[in-house]
Protein backbone atom coordinates (compact mmCIF):
# COMPACT_ATOMS: atom_id res chain seq x y z
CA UNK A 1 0.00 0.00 0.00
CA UNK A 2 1.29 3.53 -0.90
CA UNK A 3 1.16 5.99 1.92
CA UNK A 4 -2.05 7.96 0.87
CA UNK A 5 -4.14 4.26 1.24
CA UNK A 6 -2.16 3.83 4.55
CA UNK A 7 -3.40 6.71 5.55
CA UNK A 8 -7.07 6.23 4.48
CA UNK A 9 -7.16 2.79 6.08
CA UNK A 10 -6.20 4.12 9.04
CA UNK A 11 -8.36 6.75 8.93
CA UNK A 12 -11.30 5.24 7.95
CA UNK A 13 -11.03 2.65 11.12
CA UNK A 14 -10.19 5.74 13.78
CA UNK A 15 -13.34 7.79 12.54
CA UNK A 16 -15.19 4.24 12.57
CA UNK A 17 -14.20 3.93 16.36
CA UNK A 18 -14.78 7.53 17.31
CA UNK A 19 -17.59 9.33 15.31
CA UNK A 20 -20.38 9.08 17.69
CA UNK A 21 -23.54 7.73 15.97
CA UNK A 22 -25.39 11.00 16.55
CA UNK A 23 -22.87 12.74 15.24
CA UNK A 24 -23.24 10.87 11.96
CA UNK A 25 -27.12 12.22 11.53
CA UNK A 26 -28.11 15.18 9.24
CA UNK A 27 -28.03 18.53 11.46
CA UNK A 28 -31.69 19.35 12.15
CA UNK A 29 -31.12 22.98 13.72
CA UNK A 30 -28.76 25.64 14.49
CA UNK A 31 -28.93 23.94 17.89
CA UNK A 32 -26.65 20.94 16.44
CA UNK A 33 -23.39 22.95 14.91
CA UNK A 34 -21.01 23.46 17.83
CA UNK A 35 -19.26 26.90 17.07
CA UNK A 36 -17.18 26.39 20.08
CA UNK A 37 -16.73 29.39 22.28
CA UNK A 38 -16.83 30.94 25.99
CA UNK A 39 -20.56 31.01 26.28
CA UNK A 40 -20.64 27.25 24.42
CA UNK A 41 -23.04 24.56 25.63
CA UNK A 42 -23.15 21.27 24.35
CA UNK A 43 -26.55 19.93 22.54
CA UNK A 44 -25.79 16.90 23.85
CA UNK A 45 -22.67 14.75 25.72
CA UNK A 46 -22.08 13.47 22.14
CA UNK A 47 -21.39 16.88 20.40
CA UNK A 48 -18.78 17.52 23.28
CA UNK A 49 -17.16 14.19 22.73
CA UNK A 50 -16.84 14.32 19.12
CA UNK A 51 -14.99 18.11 19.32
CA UNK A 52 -12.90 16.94 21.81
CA UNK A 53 -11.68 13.76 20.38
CA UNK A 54 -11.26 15.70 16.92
CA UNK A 55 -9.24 18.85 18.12
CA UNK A 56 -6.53 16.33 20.08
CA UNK A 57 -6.27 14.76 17.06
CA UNK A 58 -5.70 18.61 15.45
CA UNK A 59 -8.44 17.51 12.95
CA UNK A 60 -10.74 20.60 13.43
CA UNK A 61 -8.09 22.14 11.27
CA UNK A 62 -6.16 19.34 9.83
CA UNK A 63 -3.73 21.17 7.55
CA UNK A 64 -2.85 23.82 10.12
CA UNK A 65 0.69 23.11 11.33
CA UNK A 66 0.63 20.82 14.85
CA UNK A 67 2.51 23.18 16.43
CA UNK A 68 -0.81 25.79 16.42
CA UNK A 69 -3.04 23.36 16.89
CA UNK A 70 -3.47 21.69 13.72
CA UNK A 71 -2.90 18.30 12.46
CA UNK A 72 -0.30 18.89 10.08
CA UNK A 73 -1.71 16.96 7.35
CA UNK A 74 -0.79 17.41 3.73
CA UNK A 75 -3.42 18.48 0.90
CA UNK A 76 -3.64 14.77 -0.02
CA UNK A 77 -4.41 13.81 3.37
CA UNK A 78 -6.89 16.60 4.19
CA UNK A 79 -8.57 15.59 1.15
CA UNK A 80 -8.97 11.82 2.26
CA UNK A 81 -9.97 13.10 5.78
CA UNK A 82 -12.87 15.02 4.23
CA UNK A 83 -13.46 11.98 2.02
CA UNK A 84 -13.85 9.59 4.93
CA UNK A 85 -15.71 12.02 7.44
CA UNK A 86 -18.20 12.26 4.40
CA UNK A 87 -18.52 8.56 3.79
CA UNK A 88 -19.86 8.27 6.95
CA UNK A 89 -21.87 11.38 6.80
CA UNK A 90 -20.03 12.60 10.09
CA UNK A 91 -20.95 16.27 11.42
CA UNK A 92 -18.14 19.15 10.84
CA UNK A 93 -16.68 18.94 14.80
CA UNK A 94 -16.69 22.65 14.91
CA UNK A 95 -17.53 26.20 12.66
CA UNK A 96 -15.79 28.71 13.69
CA UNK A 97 -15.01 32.51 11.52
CA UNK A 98 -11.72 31.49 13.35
CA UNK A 99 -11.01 28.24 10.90
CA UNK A 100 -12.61 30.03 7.66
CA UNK A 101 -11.27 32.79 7.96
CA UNK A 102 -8.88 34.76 10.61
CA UNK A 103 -6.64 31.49 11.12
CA UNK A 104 -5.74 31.60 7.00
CA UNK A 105 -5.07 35.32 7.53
CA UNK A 106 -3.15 35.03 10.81
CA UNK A 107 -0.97 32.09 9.45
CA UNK A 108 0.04 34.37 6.78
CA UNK A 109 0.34 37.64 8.60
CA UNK A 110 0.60 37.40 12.13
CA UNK A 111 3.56 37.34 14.37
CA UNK A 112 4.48 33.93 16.06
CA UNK A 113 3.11 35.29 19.05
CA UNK A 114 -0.13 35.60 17.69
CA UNK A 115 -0.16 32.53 16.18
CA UNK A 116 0.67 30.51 19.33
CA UNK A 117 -1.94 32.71 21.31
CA UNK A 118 -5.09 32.87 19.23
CA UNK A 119 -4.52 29.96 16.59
CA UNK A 120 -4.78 26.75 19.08
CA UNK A 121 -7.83 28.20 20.87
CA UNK A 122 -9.45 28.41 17.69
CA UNK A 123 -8.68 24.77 16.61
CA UNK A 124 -9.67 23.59 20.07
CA UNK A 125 -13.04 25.66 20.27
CA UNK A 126 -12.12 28.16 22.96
CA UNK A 127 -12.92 31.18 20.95
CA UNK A 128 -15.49 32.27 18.56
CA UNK A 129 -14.56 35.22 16.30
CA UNK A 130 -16.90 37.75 14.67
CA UNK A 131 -16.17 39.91 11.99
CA UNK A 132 -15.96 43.72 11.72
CA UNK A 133 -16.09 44.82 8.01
CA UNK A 134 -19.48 46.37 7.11
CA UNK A 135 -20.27 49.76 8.22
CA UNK A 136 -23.71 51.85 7.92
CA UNK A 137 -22.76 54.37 5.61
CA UNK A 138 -19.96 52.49 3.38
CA UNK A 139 -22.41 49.78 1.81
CA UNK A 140 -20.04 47.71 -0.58
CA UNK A 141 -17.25 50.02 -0.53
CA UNK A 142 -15.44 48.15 2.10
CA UNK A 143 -12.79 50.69 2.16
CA UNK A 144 -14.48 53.71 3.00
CA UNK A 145 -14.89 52.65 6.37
CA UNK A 146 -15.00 55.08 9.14
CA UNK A 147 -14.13 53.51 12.29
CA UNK A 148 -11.57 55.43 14.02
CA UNK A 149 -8.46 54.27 15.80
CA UNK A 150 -6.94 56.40 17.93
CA UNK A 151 -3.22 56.43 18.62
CA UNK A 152 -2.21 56.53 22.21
CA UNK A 153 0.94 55.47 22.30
CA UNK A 154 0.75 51.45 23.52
CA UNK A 155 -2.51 51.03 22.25
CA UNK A 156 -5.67 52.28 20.14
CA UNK A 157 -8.77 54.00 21.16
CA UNK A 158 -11.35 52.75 19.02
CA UNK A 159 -14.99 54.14 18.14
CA UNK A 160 -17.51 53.61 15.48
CA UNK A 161 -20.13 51.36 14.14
CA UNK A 162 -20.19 48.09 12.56
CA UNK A 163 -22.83 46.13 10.98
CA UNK A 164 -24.44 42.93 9.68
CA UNK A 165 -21.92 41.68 12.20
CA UNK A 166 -22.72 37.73 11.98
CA UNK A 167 -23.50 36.30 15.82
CA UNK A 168 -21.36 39.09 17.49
CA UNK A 169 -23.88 39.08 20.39
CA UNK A 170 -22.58 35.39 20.70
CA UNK A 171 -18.96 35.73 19.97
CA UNK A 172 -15.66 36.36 22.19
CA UNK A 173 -13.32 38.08 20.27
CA UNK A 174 -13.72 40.12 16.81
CA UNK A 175 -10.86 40.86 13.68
CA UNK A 176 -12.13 44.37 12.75
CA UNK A 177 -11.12 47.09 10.45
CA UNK A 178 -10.30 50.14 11.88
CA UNK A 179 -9.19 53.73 10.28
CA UNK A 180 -5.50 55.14 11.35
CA UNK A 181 -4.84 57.60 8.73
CA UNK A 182 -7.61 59.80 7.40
CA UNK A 183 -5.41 60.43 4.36
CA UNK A 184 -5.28 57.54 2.28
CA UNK A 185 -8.77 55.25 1.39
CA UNK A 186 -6.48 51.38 1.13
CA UNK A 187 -4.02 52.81 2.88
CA UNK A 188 -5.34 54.27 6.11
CA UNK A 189 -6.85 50.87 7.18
CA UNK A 190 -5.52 48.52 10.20
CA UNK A 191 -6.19 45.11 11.21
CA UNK A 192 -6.94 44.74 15.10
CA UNK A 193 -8.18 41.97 17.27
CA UNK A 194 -9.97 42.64 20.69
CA UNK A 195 -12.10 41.07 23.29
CA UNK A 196 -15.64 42.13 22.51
CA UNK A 197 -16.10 41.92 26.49
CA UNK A 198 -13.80 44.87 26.64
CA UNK A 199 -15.80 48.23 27.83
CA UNK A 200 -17.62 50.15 25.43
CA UNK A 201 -18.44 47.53 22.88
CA UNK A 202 -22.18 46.32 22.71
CA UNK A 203 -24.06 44.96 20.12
CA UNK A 204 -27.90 44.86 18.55
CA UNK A 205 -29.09 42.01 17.11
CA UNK A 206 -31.21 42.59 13.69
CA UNK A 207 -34.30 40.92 13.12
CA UNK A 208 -34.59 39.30 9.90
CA UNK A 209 -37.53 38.28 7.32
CA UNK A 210 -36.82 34.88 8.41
CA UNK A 211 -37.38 36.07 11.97
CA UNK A 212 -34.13 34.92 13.16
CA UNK A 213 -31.67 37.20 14.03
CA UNK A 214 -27.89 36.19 13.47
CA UNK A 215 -26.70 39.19 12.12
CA UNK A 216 -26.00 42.41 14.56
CA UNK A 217 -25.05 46.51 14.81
CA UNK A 218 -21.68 46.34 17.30
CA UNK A 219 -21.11 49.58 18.58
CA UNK A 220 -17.51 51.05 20.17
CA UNK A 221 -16.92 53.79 22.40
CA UNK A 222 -13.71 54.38 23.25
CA UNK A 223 -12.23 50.68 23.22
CA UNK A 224 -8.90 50.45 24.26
CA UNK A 225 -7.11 48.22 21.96
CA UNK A 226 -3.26 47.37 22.58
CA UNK A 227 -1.22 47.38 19.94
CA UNK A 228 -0.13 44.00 19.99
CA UNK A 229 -3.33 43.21 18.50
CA UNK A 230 -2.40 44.49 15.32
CA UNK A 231 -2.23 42.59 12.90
CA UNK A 232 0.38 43.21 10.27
CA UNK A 233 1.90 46.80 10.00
CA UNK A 234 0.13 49.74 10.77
CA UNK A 235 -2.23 50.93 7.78
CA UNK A 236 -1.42 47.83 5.98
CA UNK A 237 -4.93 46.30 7.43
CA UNK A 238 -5.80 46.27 3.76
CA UNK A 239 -3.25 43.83 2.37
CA UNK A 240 -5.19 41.53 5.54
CA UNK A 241 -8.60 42.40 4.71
CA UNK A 242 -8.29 41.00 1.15
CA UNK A 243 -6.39 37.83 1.74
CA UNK A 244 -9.16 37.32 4.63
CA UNK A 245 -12.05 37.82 2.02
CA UNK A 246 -10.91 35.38 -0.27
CA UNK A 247 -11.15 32.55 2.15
CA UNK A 248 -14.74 34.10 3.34
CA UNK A 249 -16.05 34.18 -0.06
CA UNK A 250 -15.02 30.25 -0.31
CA UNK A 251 -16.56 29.24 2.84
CA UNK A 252 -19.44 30.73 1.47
CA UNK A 253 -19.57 29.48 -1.75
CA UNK A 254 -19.55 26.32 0.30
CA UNK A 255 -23.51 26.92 0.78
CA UNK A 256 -23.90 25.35 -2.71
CA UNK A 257 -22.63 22.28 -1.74
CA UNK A 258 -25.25 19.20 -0.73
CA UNK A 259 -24.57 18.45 2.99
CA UNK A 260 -24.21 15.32 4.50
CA UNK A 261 -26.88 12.92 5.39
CA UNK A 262 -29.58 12.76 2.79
CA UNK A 263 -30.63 15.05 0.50
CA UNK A 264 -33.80 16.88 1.70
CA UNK A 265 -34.28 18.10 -1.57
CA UNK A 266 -35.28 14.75 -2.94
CA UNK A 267 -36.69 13.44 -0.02
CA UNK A 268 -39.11 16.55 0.80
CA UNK A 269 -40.16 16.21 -3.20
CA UNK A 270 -41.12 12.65 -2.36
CA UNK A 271 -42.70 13.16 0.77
CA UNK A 272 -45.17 15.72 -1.07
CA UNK A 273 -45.46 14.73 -4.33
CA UNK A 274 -45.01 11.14 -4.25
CA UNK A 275 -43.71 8.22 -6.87
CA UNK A 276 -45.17 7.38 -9.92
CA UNK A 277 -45.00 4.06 -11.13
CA UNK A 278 -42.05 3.85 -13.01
CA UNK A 279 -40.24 4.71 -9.04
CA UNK A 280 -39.83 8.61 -10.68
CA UNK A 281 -41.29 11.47 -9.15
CA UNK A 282 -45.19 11.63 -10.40
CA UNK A 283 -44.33 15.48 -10.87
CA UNK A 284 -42.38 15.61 -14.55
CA UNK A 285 -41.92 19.62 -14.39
CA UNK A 286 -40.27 19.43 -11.08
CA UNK A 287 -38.69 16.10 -11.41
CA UNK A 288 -36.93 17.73 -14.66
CA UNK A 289 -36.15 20.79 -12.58
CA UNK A 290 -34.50 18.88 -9.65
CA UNK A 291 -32.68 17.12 -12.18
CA UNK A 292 -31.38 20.28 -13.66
CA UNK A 293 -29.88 21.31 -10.20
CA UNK A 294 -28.55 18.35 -9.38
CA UNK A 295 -26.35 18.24 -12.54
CA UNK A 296 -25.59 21.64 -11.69
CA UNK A 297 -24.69 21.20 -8.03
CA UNK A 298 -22.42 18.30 -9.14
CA UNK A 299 -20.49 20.69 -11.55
CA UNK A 300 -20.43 22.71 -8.84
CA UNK A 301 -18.81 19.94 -6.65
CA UNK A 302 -16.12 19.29 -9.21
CA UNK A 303 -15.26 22.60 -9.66
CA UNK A 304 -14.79 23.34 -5.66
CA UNK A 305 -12.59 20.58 -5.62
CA UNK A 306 -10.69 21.50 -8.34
CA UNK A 307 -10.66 25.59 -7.20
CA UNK A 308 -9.46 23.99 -3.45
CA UNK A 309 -6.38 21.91 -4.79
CA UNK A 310 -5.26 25.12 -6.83
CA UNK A 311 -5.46 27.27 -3.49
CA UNK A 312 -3.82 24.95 -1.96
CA UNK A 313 -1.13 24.56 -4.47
CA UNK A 314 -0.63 28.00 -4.60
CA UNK A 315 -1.76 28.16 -8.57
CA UNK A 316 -5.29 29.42 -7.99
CA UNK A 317 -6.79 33.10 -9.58
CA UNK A 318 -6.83 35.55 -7.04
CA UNK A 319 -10.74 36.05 -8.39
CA UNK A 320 -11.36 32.64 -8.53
CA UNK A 321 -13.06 33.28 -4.70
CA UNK A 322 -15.53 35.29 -6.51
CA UNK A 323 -16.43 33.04 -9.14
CA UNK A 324 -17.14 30.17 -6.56
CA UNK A 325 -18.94 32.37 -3.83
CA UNK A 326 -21.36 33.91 -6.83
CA UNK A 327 -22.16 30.59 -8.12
CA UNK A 328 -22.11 28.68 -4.49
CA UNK A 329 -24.81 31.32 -3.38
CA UNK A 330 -26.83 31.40 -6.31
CA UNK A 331 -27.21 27.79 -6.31
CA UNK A 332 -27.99 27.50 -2.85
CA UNK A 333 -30.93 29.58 -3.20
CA UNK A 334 -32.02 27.59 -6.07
CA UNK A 335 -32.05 24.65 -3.73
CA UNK A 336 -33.79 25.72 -1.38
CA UNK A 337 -36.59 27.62 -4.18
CA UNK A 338 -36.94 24.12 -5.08
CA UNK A 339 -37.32 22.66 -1.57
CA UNK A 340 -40.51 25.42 -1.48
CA UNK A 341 -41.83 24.22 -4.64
CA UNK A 342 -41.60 20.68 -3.88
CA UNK A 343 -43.12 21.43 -0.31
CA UNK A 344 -46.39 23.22 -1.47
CA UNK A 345 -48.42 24.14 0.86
CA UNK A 346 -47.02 22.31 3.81
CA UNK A 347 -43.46 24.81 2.62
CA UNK A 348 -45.20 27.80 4.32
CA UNK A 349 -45.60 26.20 7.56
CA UNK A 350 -44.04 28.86 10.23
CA UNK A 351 -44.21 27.68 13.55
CA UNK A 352 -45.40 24.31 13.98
CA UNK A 353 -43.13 21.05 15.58
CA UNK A 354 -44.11 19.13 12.30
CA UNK A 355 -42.36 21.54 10.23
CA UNK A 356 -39.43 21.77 13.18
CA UNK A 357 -40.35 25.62 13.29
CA UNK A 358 -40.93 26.36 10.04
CA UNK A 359 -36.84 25.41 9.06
CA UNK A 360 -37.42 24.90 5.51
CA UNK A 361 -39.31 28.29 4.49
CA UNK A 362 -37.22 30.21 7.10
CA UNK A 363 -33.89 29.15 5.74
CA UNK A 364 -35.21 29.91 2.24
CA UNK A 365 -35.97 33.24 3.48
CA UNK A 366 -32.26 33.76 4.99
CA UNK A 367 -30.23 32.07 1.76
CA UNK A 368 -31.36 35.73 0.04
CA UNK A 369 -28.84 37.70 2.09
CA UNK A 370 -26.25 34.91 0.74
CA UNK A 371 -25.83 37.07 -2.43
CA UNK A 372 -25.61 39.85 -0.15
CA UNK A 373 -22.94 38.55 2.32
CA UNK A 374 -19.09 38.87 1.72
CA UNK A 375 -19.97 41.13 -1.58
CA UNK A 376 -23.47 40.91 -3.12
CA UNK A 377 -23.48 39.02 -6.54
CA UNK A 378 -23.38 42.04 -8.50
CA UNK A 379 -19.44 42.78 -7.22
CA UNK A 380 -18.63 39.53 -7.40
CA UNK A 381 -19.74 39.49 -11.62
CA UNK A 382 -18.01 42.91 -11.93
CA UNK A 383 -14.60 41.47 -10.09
CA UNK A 384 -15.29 38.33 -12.31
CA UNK A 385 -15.61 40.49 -15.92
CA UNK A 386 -12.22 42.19 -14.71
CA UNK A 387 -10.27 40.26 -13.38
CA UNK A 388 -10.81 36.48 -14.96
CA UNK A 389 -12.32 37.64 -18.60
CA UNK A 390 -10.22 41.02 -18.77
CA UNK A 391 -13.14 42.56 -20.16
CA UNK A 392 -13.37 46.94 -20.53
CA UNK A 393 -14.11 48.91 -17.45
């Protein structure tokens, strides 16, 4: 046996051994993804065991190096660790903004101290990160944020507003952007971390059409930041903020993928519709149109592997994060359009314990802001027409 099937066979029997059985069943709520943190309670003994077991392993993050927490593991064996986890239809052990997005950024960028500090609580689950980007009055122009930060000598004094701020009433610590030169647009930008119990941050949830409310406004009044927090050199937050956004706009393009353990699609379109008999959907015009996204979401599939083996070789576009996140999102709310149609009436369900709280038309109503979120869909096709098709401004 080569290494690589080494590695799966041994793989394959450790995740046999220690993938709890619940943690093998399709997630039914926001209840069952562990996003780690201070205020973090287990669903159940089972969810606890499977993070724990994982993150000593370093396989919350397995290609992080060991020595931050991670498992060390090469491309190849990540891949065959996803592989096998999926096989089994195992639960991701934790989601964290830490994983997707501040650890890449921090691994490039930060100082060793900040690696050791922040990096293994964020592969162990200690920490849940927000994110500080969006501001009121800058809309997609990222870089005309106002958020001051102060100089005062070993630290900043921070004030301003964020917003759309995903689960900061829930989160520990947030990577913000923060102004330090009024001068330059790009150039007047830093990247600090802080505590978001520190005085003079609070935050106000937003309620949403779906009437959930995971986004937030976070508010600062004279936070006192230290320095060390920086990230990267001073008003060189920018060089950060972009490296950071391609991984964001990847784990959101990961919304187009199918997840583990079934396929409600299919199974709600059977449940409602029903089988003809010739076994095919009785429904022609919707079994053609689940057909149609199915072919898509497989193309889809292909293409994220392919687009994650270039990153990870180093060879990918530096839009190619666009191209996935507008096409991940787009087809995500496709899915879940179909999941309505195939529901019918029983789709509009709101509240009841037969429709589990109305999850299926409430999480249709939320995948709209997914076109929104890390750049709407119309930046992403401009950034695509530049950048990848060199087309005229």
């Amino acid at each position: 046996m080569s290494d690589l099937d080494t590695f799966r066979s041994e793989t394959r029997a450790w995740l046999a051994e220690n993938c709890p059985p619940e943690m093998r069943k399709p997630v039914r709520s926001e209840d069952d993804v562990c996003w780690g943190g201070r205020q973090f309670k287990p669903s159940s003994p089972a969810q606890k065991d499977w993070l724990d077991k994982m993150a000593a392993k370093g396989w919350t993050v397995p290609d992080w190096p060991k020595a931050y927490g991670g498992g060390g593991l090469s491309p190849a064996e990540t891949k065959i660790l996803r592989e096998e986890m999926a096989a089994i239809k195992a639960r991701n052990p934790l989601n964290s903004f830490g994983i997707s997005m501040l650890g890449p950024a921090l691994l490039k960028y930060g100082t060793e101290e900040q690696k050791l500090d922040h990096l293994t609580k964020i592969a162990r689950g200690e920490i849940r990160w927000c994110q500080g980007y969006s501001e009121p009055n800058a809309g997609s122009d990222l870089a005309g944020l106002a958020t001051s930060a102060e100089d005062k000598g070993d630290h900043y004094l921070v004030n301003g507003q964020k917003v759309w701020t995903s689960y900061a009433d829930k989160a520990d610590w947030i990577f913000c952007l923060v102004r330090t030169d009024k001068t330059s647009k790009q150039g007047g930008i830093s990247f600090v971390l802080f505590d978001m119990a520190s005085p003079g941050v609070s935050t106000k949830p937003i309620l949403l059409i779906s009437g959930n409310s995971p986004f937030c406004e976070t508010f600062f009044d004279n936070v006192e930041v230290p320095k060390v927090n920086r990230v990267y050199d001073e008003n060189k937050g920018w060089d950060v903020a972009k490296y950071l956004l391609g991984h964001e706009r990847e784990m959101i393009s990961g919304m187009g993928l199918a997840s583990s353990g079934g396929n409600p699609l299919i199974d709600g379109a059977i449940a409602t519709v029903g089988l003809g008999h010739d076994g095919r959907l009785a429904d022609p015009l919707l079994r053609a149109s689940i057909a149609l996204f199915e072919v898509r979401a497989k193309a889809f599939g292909a293409m994220s592997e392919r687009f994650i083996d270039e990153l990870k070789a180093g060879k990918a576009h530096p839009a190619q994060p666009s191209m996935m996140k507008y096409y991940g999102t787009e087809l995500n709310k496709s899915r879940y359009e179909l999941m309505m149609a195939a529901g019918g009436s029983d789709a509009l369900e709101w509240d009841s314990d037969r429709s589990r709280g109305g999850a299926i038309p409430r999480s249709w109503l939320r995948t709209k802001a997914n076109s929104i979120e890390g750049g709407t869909s119309e930046i992403q096709l401009n950034i695509i027409a530049k950048r990848i098709l060199e087309l005229p401004a």
